[in-house]
N, C-alpha and C. Protein backbone atom coordinates (compact mmCIF):
# COMPACT_ATOMS: atom_id res chain seq x y z
N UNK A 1 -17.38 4.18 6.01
CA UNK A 1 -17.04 4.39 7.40
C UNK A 1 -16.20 5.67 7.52
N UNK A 2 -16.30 6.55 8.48
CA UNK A 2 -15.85 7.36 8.74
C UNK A 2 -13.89 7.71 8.83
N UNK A 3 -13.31 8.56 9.40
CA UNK A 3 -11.82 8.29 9.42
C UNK A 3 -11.84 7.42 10.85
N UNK A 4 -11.03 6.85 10.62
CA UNK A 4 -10.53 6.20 12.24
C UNK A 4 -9.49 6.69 12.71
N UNK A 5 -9.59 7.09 14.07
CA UNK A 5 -8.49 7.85 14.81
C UNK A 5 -8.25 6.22 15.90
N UNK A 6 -6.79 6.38 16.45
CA UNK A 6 -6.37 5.76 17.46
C UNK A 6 -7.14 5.89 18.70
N UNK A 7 -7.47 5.71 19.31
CA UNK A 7 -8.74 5.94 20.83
C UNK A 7 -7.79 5.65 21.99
N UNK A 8 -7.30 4.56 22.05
CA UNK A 8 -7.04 4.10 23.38
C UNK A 8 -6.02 2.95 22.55
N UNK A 9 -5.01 2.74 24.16
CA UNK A 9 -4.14 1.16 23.99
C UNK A 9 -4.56 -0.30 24.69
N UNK A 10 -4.35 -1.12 24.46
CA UNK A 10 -4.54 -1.96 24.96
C UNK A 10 -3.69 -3.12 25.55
N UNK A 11 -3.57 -3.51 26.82
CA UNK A 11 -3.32 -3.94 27.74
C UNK A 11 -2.92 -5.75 27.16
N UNK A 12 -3.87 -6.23 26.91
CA UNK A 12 -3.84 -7.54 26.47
C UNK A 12 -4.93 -8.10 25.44
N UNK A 13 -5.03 -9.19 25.15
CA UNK A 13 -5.93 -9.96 24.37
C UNK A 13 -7.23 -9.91 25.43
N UNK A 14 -6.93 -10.47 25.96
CA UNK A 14 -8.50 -10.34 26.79
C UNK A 14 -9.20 -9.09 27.21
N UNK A 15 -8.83 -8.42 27.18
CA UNK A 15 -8.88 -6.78 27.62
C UNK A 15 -9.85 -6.61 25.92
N UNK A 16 -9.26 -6.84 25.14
CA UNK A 16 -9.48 -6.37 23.42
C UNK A 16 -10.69 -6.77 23.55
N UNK A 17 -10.43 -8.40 23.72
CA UNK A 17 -12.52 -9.05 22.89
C UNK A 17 -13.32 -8.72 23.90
N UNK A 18 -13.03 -8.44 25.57
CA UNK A 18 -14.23 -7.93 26.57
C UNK A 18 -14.44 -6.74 25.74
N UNK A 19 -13.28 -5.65 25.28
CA UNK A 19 -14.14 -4.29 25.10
C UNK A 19 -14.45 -4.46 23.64
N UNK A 20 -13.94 -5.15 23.35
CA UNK A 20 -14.61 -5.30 21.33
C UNK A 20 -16.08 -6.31 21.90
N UNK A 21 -16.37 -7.36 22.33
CA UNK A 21 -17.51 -7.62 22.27
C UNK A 21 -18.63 -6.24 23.04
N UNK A 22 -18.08 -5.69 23.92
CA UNK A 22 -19.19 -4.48 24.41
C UNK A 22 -19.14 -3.19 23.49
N UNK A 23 -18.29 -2.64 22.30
CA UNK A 23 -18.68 -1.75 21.86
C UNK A 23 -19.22 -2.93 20.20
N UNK A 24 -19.17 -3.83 19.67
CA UNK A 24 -19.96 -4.32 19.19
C UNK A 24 -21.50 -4.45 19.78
N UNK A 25 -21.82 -4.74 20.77
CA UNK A 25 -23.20 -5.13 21.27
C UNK A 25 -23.84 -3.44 21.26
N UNK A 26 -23.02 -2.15 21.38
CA UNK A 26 -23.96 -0.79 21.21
C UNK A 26 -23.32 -0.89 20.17
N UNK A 27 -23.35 -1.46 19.00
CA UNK A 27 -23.35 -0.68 17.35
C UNK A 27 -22.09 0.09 17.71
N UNK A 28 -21.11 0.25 18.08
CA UNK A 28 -19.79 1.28 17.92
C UNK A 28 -19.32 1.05 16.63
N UNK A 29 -18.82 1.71 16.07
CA UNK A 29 -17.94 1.42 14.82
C UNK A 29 -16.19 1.38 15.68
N UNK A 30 -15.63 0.27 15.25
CA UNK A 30 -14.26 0.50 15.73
C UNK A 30 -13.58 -0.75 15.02
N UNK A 31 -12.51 -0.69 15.31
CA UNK A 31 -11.08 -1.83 14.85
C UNK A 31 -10.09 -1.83 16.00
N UNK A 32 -10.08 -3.32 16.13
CA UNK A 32 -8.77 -3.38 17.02
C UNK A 32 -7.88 -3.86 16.39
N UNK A 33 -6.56 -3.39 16.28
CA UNK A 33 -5.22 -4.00 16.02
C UNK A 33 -4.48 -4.17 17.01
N UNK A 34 -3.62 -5.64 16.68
CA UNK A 34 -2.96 -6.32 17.68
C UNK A 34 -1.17 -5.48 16.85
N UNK A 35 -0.54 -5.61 18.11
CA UNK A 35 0.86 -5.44 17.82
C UNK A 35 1.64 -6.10 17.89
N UNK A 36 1.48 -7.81 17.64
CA UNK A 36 2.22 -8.76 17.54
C UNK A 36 2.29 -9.35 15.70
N UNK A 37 3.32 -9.44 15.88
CA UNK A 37 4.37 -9.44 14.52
C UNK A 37 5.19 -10.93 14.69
N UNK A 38 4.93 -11.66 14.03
CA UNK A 38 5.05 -13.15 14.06
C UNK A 38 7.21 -12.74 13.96
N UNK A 39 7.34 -12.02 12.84
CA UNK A 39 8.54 -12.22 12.41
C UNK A 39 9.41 -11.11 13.52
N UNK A 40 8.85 -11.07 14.63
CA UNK A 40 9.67 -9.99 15.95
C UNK A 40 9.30 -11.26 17.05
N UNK A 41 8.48 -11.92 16.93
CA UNK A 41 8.05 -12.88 18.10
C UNK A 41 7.36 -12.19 19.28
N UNK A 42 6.50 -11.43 18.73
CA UNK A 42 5.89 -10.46 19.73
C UNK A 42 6.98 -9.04 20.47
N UNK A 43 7.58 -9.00 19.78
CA UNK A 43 8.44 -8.02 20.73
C UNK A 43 8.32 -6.59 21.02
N UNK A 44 7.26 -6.28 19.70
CA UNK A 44 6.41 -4.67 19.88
C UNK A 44 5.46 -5.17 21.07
N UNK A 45 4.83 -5.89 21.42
CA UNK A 45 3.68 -6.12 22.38
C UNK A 45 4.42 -5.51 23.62
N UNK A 46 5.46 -6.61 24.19
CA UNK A 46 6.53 -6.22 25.10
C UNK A 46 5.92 -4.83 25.53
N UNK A 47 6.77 -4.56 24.64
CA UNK A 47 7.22 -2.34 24.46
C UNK A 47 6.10 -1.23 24.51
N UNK A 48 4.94 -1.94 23.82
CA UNK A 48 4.32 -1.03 23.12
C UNK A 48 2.76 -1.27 23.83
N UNK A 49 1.99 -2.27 24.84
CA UNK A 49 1.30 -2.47 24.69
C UNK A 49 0.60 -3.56 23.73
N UNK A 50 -0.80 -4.59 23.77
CA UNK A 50 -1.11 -5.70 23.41
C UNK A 50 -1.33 -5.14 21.54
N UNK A 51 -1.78 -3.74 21.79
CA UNK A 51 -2.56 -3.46 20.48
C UNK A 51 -3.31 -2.10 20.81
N UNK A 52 -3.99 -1.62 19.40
CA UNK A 52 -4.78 -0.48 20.27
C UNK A 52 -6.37 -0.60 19.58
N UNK A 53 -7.20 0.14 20.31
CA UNK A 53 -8.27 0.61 18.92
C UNK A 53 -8.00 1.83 18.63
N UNK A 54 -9.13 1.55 17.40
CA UNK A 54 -8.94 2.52 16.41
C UNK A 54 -10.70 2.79 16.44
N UNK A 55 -11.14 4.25 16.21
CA UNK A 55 -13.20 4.56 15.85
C UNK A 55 -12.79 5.79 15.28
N UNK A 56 -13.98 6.07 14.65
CA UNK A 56 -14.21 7.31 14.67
C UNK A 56 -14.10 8.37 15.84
N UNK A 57 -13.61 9.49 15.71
CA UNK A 57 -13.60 10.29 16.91
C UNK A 57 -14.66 10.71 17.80
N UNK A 58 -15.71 10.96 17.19
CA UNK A 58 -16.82 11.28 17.28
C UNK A 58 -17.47 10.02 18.55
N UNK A 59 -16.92 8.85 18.56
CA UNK A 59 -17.44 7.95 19.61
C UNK A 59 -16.31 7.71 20.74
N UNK A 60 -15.26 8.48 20.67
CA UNK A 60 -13.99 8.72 21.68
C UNK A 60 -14.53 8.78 23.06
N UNK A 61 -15.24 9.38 23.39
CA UNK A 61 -15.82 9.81 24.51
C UNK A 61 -16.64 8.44 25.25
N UNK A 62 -17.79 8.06 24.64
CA UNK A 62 -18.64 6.89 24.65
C UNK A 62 -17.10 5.81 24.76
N UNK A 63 -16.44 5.41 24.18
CA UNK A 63 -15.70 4.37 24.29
C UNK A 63 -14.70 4.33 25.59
N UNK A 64 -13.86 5.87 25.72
CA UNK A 64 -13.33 5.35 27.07
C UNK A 64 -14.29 5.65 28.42
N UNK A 65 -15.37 5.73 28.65
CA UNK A 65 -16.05 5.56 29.13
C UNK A 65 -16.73 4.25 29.33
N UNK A 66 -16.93 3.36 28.50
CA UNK A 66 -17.32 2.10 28.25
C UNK A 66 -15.60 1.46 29.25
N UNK A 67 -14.64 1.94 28.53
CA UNK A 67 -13.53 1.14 28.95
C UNK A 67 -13.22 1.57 30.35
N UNK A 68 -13.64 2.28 30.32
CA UNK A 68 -13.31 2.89 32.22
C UNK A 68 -13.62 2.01 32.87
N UNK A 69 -15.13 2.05 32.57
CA UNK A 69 -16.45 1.75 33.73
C UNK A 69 -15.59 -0.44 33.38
N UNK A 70 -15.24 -0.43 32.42
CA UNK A 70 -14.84 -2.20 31.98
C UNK A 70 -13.80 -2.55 33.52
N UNK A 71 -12.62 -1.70 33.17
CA UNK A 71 -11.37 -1.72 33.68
C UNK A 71 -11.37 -0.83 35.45
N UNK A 72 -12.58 -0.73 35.64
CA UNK A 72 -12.77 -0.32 37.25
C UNK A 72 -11.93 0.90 36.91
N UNK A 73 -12.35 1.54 36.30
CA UNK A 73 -11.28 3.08 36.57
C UNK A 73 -12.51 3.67 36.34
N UNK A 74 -12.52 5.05 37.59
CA UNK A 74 -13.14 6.42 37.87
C UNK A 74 -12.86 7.37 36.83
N UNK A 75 -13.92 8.48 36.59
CA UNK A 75 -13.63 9.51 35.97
C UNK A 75 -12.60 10.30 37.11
N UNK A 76 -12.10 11.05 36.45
CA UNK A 76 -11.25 11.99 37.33
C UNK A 76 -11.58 13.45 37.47
């Protein structure tokens, strides 16, 4: 697999598996990591956002586009 760059943050758990099940269903290569830490009791989530993904760069474009069009947000 290619390098993985950070892409985007994420909002919540449900936010993650809607856009992880839709860039799974087009073949995306990606990883989501969560930012909850049992031994903080979630307290990076708080601060930081649910988690982020991670792809290759090369599908950066294709993905927040996917997440736009997910999350009702316009190109600008």
């Amino acid at each position: 697999m290619e390098k993985l760059e950070k892409i985007l943050v994420l909002n919540n758990e449900i936010e993650a598996k809607l856009l992880d099940g839709m860039l799974s269903e087009r073949n995306i290569p990606h990883i989501i990591r969560s930012y909850y830490d049992s031994a903080y009791d979630g307290m990076w989530q708080t601060q930081f956002g649910w988690g982020h993904l991670e792809a290759p760069i090369v599908w950066e474009a294709e993905i927040l586009a996917i997440y736009n069009e997910m999350s009702g947000k316009k190109k600008s």
